[in-house]
Protein backbone atom coordinates (compact mmCIF):
# COMPACT_ATOMS: atom_id res chain seq x y z
CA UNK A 1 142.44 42.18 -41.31
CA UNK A 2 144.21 45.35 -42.05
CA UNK A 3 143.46 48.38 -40.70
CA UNK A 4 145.65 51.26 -41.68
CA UNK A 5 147.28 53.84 -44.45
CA UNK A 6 147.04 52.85 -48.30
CA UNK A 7 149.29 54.63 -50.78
CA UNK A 8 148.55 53.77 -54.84
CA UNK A 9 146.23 50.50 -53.72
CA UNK A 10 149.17 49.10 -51.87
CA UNK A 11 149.55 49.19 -47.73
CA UNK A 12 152.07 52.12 -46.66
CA UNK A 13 152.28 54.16 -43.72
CA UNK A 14 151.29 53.32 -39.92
CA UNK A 15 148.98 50.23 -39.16
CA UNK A 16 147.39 47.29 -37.49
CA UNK A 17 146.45 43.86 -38.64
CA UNK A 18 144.49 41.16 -36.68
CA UNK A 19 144.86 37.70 -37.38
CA UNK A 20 142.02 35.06 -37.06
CA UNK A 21 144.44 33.45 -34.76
CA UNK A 22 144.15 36.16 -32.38
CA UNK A 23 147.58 37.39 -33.07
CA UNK A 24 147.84 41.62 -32.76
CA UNK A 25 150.39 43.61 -35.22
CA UNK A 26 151.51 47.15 -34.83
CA UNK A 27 153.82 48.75 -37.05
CA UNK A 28 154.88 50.98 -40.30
CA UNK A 29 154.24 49.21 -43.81
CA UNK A 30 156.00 50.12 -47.17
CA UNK A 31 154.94 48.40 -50.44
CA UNK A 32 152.15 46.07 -48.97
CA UNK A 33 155.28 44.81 -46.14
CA UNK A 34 155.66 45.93 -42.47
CA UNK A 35 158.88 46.53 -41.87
CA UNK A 36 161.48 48.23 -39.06
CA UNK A 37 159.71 48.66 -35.42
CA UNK A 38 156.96 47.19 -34.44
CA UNK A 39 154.68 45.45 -32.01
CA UNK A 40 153.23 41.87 -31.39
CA UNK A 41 150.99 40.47 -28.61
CA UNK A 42 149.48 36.82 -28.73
CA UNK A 43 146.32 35.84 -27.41
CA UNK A 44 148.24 34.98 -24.21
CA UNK A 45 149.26 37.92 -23.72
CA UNK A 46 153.16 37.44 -24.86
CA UNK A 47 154.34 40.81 -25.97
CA UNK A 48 157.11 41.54 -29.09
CA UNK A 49 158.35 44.86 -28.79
CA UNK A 50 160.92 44.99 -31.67
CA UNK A 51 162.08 44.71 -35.60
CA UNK A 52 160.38 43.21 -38.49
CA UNK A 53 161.43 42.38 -42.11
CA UNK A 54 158.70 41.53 -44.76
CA UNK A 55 155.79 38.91 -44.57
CA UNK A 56 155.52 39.47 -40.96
CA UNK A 57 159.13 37.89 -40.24
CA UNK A 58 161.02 38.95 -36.97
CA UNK A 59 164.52 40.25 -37.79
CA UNK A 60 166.69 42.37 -35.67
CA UNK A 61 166.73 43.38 -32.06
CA UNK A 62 163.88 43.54 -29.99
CA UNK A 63 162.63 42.16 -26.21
CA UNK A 64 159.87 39.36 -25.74
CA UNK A 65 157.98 39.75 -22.57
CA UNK A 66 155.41 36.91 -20.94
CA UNK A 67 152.50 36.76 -19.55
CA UNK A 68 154.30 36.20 -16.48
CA UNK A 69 156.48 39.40 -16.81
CA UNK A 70 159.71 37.47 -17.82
CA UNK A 71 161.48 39.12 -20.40
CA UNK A 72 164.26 38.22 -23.38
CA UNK A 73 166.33 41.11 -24.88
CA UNK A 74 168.40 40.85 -27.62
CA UNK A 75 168.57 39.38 -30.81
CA UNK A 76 165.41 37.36 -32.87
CA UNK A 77 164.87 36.12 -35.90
CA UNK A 78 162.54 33.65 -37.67
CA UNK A 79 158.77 33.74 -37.74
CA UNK A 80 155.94 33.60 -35.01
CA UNK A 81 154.02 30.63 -35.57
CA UNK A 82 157.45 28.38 -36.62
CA UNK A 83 159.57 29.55 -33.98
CA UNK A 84 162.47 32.18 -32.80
CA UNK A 85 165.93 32.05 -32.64
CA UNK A 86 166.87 34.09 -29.32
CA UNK A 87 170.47 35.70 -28.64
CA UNK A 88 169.74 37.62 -25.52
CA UNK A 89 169.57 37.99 -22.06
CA UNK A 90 166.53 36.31 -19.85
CA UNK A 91 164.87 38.43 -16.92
CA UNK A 92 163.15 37.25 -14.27
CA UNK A 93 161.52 40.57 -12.52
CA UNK A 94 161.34 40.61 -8.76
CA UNK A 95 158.24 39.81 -7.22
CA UNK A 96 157.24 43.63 -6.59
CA UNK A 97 157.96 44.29 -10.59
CA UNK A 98 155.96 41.59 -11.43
CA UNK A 99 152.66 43.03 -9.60
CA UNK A 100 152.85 46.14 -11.86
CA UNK A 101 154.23 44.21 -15.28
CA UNK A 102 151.67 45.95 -17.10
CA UNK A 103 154.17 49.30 -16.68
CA UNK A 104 156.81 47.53 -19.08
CA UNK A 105 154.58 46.58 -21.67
CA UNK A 106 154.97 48.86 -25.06
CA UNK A 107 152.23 51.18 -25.21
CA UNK A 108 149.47 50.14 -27.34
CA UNK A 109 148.61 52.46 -29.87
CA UNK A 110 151.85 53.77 -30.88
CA UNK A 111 151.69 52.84 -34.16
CA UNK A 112 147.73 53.40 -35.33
CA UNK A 113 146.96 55.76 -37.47
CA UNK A 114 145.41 58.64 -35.33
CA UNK A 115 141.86 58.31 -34.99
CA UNK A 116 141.32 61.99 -35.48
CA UNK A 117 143.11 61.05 -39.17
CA UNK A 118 140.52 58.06 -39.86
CA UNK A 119 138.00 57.96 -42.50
CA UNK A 120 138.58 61.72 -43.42
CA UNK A 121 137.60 60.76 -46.92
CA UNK A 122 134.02 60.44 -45.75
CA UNK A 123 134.08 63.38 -44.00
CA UNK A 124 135.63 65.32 -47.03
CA UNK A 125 132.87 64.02 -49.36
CA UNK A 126 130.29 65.18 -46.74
CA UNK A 127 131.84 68.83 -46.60
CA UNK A 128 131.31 68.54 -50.89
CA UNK A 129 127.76 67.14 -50.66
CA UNK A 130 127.40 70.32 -48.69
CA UNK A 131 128.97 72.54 -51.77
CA UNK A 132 132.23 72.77 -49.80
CA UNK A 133 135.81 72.78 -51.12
CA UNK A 134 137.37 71.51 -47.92
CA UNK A 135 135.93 71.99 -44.04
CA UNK A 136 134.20 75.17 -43.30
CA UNK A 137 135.58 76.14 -46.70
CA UNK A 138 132.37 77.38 -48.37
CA UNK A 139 129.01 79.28 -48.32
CA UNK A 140 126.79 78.50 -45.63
CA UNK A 141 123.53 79.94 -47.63
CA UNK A 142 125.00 77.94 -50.16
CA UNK A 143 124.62 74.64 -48.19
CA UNK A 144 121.59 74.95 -47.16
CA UNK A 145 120.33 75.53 -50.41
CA UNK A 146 121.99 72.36 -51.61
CA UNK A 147 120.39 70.51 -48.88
CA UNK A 148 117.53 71.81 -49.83
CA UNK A 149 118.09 70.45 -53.62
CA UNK A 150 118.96 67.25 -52.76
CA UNK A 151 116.20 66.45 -49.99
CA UNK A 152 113.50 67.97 -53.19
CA UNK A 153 115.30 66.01 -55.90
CA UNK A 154 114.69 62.80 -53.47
CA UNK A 155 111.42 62.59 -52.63
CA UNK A 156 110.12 63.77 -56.06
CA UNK A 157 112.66 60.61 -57.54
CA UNK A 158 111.99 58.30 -54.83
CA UNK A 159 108.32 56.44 -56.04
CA UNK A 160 108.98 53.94 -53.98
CA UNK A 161 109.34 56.14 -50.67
CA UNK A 162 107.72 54.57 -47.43
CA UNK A 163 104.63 56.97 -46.01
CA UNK A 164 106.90 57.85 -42.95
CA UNK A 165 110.15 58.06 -45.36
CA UNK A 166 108.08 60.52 -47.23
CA UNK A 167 107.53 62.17 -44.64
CA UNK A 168 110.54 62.95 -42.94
CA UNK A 169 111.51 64.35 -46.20
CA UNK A 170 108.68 66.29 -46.73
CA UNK A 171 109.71 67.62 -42.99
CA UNK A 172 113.38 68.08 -44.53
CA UNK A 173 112.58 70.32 -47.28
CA UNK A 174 112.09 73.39 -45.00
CA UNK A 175 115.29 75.01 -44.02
CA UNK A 176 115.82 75.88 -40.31
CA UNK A 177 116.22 79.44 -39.15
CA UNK A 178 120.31 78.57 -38.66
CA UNK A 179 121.57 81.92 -38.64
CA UNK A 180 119.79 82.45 -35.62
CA UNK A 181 121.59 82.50 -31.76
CA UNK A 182 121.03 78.90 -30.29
CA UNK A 183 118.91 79.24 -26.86
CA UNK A 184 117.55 76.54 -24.17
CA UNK A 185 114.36 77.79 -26.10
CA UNK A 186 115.49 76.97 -29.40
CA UNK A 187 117.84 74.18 -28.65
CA UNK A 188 115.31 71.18 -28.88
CA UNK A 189 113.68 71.94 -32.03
CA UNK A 190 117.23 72.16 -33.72
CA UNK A 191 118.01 68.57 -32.23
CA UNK A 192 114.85 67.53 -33.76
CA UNK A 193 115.86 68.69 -36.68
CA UNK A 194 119.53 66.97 -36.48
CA UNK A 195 117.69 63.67 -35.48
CA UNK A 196 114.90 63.91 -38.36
CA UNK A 197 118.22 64.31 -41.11
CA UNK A 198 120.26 61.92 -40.07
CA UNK A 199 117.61 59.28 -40.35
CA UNK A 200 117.67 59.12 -43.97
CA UNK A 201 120.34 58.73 -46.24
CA UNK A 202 119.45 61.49 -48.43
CA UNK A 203 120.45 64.26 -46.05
CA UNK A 204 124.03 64.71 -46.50
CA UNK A 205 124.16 64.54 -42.60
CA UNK A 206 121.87 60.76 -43.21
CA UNK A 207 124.32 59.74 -45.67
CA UNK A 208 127.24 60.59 -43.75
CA UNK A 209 126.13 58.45 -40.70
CA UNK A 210 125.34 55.65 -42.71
CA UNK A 211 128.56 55.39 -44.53
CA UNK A 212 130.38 56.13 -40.81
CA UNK A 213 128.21 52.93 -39.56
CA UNK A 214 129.07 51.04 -42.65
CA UNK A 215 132.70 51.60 -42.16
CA UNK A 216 133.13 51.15 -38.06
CA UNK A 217 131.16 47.51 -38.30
CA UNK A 218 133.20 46.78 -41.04
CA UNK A 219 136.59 47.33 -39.09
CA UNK A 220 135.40 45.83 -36.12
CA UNK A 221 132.86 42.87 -36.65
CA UNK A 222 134.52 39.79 -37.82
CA UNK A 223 138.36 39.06 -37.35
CA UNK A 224 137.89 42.89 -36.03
CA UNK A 225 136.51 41.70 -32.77
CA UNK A 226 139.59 41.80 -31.10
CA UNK A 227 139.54 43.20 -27.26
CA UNK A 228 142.88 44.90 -28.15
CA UNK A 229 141.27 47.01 -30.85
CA UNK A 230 138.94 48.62 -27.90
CA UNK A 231 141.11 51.54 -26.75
CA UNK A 232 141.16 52.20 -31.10
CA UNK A 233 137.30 51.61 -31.73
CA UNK A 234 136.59 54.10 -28.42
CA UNK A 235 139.17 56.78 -30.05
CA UNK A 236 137.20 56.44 -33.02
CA UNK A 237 133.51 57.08 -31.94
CA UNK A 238 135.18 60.33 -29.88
CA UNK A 239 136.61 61.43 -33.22
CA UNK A 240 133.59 61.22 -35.22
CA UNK A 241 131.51 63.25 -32.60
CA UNK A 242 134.20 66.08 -32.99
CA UNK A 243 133.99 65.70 -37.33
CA UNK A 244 130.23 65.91 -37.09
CA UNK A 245 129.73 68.74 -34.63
CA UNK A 246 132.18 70.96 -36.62
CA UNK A 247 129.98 70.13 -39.64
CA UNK A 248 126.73 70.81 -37.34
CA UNK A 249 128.34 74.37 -36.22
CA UNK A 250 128.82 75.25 -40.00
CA UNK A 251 125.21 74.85 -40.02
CA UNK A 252 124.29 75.87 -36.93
CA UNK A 253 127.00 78.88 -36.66
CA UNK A 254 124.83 79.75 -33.02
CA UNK A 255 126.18 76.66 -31.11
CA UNK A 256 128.41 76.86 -28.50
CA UNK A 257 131.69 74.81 -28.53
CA UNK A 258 131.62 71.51 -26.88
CA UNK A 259 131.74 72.51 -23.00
CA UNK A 260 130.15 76.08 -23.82
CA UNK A 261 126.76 77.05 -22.33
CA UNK A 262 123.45 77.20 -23.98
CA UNK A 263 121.88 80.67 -22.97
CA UNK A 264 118.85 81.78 -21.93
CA UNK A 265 116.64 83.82 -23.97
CA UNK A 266 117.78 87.09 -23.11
CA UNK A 267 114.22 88.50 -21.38
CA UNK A 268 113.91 85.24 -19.16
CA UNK A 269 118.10 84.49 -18.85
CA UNK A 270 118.66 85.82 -15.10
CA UNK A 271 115.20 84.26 -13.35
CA UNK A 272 116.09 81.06 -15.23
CA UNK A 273 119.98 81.16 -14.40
CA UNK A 274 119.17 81.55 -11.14
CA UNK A 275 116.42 78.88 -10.37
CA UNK A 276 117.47 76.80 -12.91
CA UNK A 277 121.42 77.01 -13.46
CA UNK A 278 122.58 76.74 -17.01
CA UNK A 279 122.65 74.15 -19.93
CA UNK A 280 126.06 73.08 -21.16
CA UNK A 281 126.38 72.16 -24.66
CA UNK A 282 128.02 68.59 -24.74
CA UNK A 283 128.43 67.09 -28.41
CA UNK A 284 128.07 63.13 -26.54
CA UNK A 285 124.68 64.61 -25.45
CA UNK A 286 123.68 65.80 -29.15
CA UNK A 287 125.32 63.06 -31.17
CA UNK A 288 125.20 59.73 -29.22
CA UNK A 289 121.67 58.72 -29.59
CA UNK A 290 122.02 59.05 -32.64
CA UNK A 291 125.51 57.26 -33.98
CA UNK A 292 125.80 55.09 -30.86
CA UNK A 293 122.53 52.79 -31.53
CA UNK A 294 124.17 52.04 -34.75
CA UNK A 295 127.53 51.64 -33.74
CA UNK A 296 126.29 49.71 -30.58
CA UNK A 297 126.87 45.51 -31.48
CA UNK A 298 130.35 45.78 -32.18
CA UNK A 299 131.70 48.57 -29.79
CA UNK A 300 129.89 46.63 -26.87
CA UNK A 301 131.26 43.15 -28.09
CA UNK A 302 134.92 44.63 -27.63
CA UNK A 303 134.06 46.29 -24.10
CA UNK A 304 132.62 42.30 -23.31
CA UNK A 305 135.69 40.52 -24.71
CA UNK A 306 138.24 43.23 -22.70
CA UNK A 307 136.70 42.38 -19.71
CA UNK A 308 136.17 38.35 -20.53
CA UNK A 309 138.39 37.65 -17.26
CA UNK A 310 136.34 39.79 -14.39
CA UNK A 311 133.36 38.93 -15.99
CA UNK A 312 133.94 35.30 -15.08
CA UNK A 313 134.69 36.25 -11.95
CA UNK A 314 132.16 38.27 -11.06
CA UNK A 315 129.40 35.85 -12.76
CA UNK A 316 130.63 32.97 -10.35
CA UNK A 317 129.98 35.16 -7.83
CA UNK A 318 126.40 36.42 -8.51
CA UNK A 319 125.32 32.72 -8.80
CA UNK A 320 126.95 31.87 -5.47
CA UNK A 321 125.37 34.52 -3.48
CA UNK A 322 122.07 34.48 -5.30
CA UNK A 323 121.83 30.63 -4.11
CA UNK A 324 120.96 32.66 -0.56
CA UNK A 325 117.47 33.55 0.84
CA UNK A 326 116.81 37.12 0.76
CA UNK A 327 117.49 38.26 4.73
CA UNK A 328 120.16 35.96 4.67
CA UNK A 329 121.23 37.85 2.00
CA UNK A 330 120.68 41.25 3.25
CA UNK A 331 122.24 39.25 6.68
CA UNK A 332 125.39 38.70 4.99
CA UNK A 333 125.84 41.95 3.31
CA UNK A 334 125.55 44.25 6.60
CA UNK A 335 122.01 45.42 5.99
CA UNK A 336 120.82 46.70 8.62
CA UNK A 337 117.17 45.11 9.67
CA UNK A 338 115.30 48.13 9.94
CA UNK A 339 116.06 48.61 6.44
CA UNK A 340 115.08 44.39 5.63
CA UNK A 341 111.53 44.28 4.32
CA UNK A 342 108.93 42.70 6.02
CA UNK A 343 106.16 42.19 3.69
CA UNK A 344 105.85 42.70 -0.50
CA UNK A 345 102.95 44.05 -2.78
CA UNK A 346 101.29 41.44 -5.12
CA UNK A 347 98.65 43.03 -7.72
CA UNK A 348 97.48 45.31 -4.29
CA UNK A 349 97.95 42.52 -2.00
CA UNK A 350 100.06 42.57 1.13
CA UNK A 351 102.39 38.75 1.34
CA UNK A 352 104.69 38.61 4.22
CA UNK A 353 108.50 38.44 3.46
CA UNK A 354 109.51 35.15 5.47
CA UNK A 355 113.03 33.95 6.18
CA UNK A 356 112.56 31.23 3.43
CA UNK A 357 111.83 34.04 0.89
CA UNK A 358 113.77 34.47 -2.16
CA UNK A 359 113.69 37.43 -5.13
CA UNK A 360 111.11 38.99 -2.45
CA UNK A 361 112.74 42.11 -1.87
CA UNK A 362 113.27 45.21 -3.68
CA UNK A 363 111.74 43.68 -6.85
CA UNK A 364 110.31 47.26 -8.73
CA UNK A 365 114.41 48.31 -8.38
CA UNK A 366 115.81 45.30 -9.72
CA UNK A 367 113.49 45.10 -12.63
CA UNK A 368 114.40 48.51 -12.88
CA UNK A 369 117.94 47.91 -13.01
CA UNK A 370 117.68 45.21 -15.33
CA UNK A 371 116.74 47.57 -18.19
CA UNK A 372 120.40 49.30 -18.34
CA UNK A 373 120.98 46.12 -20.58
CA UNK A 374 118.11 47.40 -23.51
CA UNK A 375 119.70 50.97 -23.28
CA UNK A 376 122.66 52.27 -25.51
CA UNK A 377 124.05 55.47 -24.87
CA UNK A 378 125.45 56.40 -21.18
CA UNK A 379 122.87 59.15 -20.96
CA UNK A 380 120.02 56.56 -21.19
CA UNK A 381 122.11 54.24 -18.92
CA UNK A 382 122.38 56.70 -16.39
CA UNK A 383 118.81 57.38 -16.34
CA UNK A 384 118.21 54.01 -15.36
CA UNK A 385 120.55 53.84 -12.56
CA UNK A 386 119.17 57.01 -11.10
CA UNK A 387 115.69 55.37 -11.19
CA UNK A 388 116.78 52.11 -9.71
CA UNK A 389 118.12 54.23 -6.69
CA UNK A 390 114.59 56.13 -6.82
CA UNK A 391 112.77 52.74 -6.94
CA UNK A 392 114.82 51.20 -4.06
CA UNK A 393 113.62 54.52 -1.72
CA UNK A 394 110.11 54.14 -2.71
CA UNK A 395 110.04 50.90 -1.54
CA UNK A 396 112.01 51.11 1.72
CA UNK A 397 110.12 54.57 2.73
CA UNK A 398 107.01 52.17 4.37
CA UNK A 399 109.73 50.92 6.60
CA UNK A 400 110.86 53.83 8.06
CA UNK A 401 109.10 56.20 10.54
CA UNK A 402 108.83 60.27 8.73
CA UNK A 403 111.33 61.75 6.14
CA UNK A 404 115.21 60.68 6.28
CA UNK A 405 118.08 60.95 4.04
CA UNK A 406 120.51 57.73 2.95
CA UNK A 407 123.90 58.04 4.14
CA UNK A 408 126.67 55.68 2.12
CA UNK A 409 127.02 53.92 5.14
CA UNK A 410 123.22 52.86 5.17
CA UNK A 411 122.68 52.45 1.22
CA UNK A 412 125.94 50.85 -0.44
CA UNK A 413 124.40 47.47 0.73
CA UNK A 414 121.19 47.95 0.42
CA UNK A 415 122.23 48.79 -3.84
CA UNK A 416 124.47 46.01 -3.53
CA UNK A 417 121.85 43.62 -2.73
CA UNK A 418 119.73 45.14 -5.92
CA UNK A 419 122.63 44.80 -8.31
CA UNK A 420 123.23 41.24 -6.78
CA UNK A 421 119.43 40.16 -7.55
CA UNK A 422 119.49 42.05 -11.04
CA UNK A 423 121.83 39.22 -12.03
CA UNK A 424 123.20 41.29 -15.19
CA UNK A 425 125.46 40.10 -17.62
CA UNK A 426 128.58 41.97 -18.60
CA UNK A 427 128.00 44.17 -15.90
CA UNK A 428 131.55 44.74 -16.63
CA UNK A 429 131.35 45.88 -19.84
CA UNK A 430 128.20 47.98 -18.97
CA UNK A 431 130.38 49.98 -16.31
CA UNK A 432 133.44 50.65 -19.05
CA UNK A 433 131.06 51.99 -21.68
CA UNK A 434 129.14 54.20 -19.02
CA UNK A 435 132.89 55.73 -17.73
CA UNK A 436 134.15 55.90 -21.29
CA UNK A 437 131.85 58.02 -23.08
CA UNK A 438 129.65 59.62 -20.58
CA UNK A 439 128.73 63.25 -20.85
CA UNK A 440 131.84 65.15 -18.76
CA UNK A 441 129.45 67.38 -17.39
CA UNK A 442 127.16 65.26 -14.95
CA UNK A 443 130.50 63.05 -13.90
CA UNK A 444 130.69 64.38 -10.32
CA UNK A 445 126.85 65.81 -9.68
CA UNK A 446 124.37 63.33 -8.49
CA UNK A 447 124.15 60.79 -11.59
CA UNK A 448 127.85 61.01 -11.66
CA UNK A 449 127.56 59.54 -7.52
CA UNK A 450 125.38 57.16 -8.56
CA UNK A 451 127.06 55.65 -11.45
CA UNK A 452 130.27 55.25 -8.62
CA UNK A 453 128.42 53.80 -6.75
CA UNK A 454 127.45 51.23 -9.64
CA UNK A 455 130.87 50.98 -10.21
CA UNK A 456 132.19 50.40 -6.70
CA UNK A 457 129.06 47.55 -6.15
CA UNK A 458 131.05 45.90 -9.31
CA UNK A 459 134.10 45.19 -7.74
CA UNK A 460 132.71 44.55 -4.48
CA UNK A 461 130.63 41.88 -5.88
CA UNK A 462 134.11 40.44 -7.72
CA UNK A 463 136.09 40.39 -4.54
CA UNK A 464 133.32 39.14 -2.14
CA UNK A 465 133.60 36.29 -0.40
CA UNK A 466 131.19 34.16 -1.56
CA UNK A 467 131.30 32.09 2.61
């Protein structure tokens, strides 16, 4: 699969190509060839860093490096699959090197196309749909008025239009008040608005997220699923957030930039500031429930396959530990016993917690934090992390004698024990996606604690000795 520039239907410029045999190009095509540097890395890991000719043939200098950090520099020719012929030198790093290989290998990425450069044909034909010559090149009254046109045209063309799909259009026709300052007060109906237009594909703002879903599972379902290509497919989501909000702030001229703050309404602004703090615009916030659903299958199967390795790890793990009764359990992972539960609530009914018991313990915050598998976007994730941790105090506060406060001391095993018993797959994966895309803004108030916390239960649970 190729996945890169095109000049006059023929491959030229930067690029990279996946092979069903799991083999990862990088480099700079001219006339449908790749040609001068370039990278290769094998599904072993083995690393090219060099020269290529055309039809994917090594020719010139360039250094090999293994999976074990050993490296060959010099000289190579032939092709990958039939064999190399090596005038170099051989490297064997010292033991220290080798602990921190990762630092000599190429940097992936190097020769992508930018992702900020990707699909801006898509984006161009959204800016016409909109009456626009290029971006933010036009009449916003204009725009509207198109949108306006087409969303009419459609449902009065569109016989065989769904009640709801109806609708929505019929919801569509009215245009906004966009000229308007964007408040807290005014914020959620123009989300509603954003959500309601991007659900069908006769908004321009529908069609473009239909044709951006169209072309991201294309690229990376298939031979596309390639857990190099992650680092590229996360670029990519970040870039179309920034393309679509500048769109949305052509139509919406009152938003704040990314990071800027949502006022008050000015007669209510210092009360509200002051009880309340202040809403920060955050385009991840805005435009992730709605592309990120879509986009979900194959981003997630990339985050899975990049962490293939830990995940067998910690899965080994889980089912070893899980094998243990519950205060054996909560024994073994420093719990202290006035924290251990002594009896459980079945429909209203009070069932002692014996030392024989198993999956007794904490069970309304491990159902709870088995749902962050049926969520999509970090926000939604995040919510359901900060309910497990509600969940788990509910059900410890019968325990314990008047108010108190969890120290880290006190609660990092007590969550532990909840993630161990949620038993969730690609827990992994989960924690990358969270850290990756997350809203800036909440990483280091309480959710952003929490989701550490998360995080640091994650490797625990890898590194724990399962005796």
């Amino acid at each position: 699969k190729y996945m890169g520039m095109w000049q006059e239907d023929q491959r030229h410029g930067n690029a990279v190509v996946v092979t069903q045999y799991g083999l990862y190009y990088e480099g700079t095509f001219k006339d449908n060839k790749m040609i001068g540097p370039g990278l290769l890395i094998s599904e072993d890991d083995t690393v090219f860093h060099g020269e290529f000719s055309e039809n994917w043939t090594i020719s010139g200098n360039g250094v090999l490096t293994l999976a074990n950090g050993d490296c060959l520099d010099g000289a190579f020719a032939g092709e990958w699959r039939k064999g190399l012929k090596v005038t170099g030198t051989y490297t064997k790093p010292a033991l220290e090197e080798r602990d921190h290989k990762e630092k000599n290998i190429p940097h992936l990425g190097q020769y992508v196309v930018p992702a900020a450069q990707r699909w801006t044909c898509v984006f161009g034909e959204c800016w016409s749909r909109l009456g626009c010559d290029a971006a933010g090149r036009g009449e916003r009254t204009a725009a509207w008025e198109n949108i306006a046109v087409t969303i009419t045209t459609a449902r009065r063309q569109g016989p065989d239009l769904s009640k709801s799909q109806s609708k929505v259009l019929e919801s569509l026709e009215f245009i906004p008040q966009y000229g308007e300052p964007v408040t807290t007060e005014n914020y959620d109906g123009t989300r509603r608005y954003l959500a309601k237009a991007c659900e069908t594909p006769h908004h321009p703002l529908g069609w473009l997220v239909e044709t951006l879903v169209t072309a991201y599972r294309m690229t990376y379902v298939g031979v596309g699923s390639n857990r190099r290509l992650l680092q590229q497919a996360v670029q990519e989501l970040q870039a179309y957030l920034a393309h679509f909000y500048t769109i949305i702030r052509f139509l919406f001229p009152g938003l704040p930039d990314d990071g800027g703050v949502i006022p008050e309404p000015s007669q209510t602004r210092r009360n509200s500031e002051l009880e309340h703090g202040v809403v920060v615009m955050s385009t991840s916030s805005l435009l992730l429930p709605v592309l990120l659903p879509r986009l979900y299958p194959p981003l997630f199967t990339l985050y899975c396959l990049q962490k293939e390795q830990e995940e067998a790890q910690y899965w080994e793990r889980i089912l070893r530990l899980n094998k243990q009764p519950d205060q054996s359990l909560l024994s073994f992972l420093g719990v202290q016993e006035k924290f251990w539960p002594h009896w459980m609530s079945i429909l209203g009914e009070k069932k002692q917690i014996v030392s024989s018991s198993r999956d007794a313990c904490f069970v309304s915050a491990v159902e709870t934090l088995q749902q962050i598998s049926t969520t999509f976007t970090p926000a939604d994730k995040l919510v359901v992390i900060q309910k497990t941790f509600e969940e788990l105090t509910l059900e410890e506060k019968p325990f314990l004698d008047g108010d108190f406060l969890w120290c880290m001391d006190d609660l990092f095993p007590l969550f532990l024990y909840v993630v161990l018993r949620a038993r969730i797959r690609n827990l992994g994966a989960e924690v990358n996606l969270i850290e990756d895309l997350m809203d800036p803004n909440i990483q280091h108030g309480e959710m952003g604690l929490m989701f550490t916390t998360l995080k640091a239960c994650y490797i625990q649970i890898q590194h724990e000795s399962t005796t």
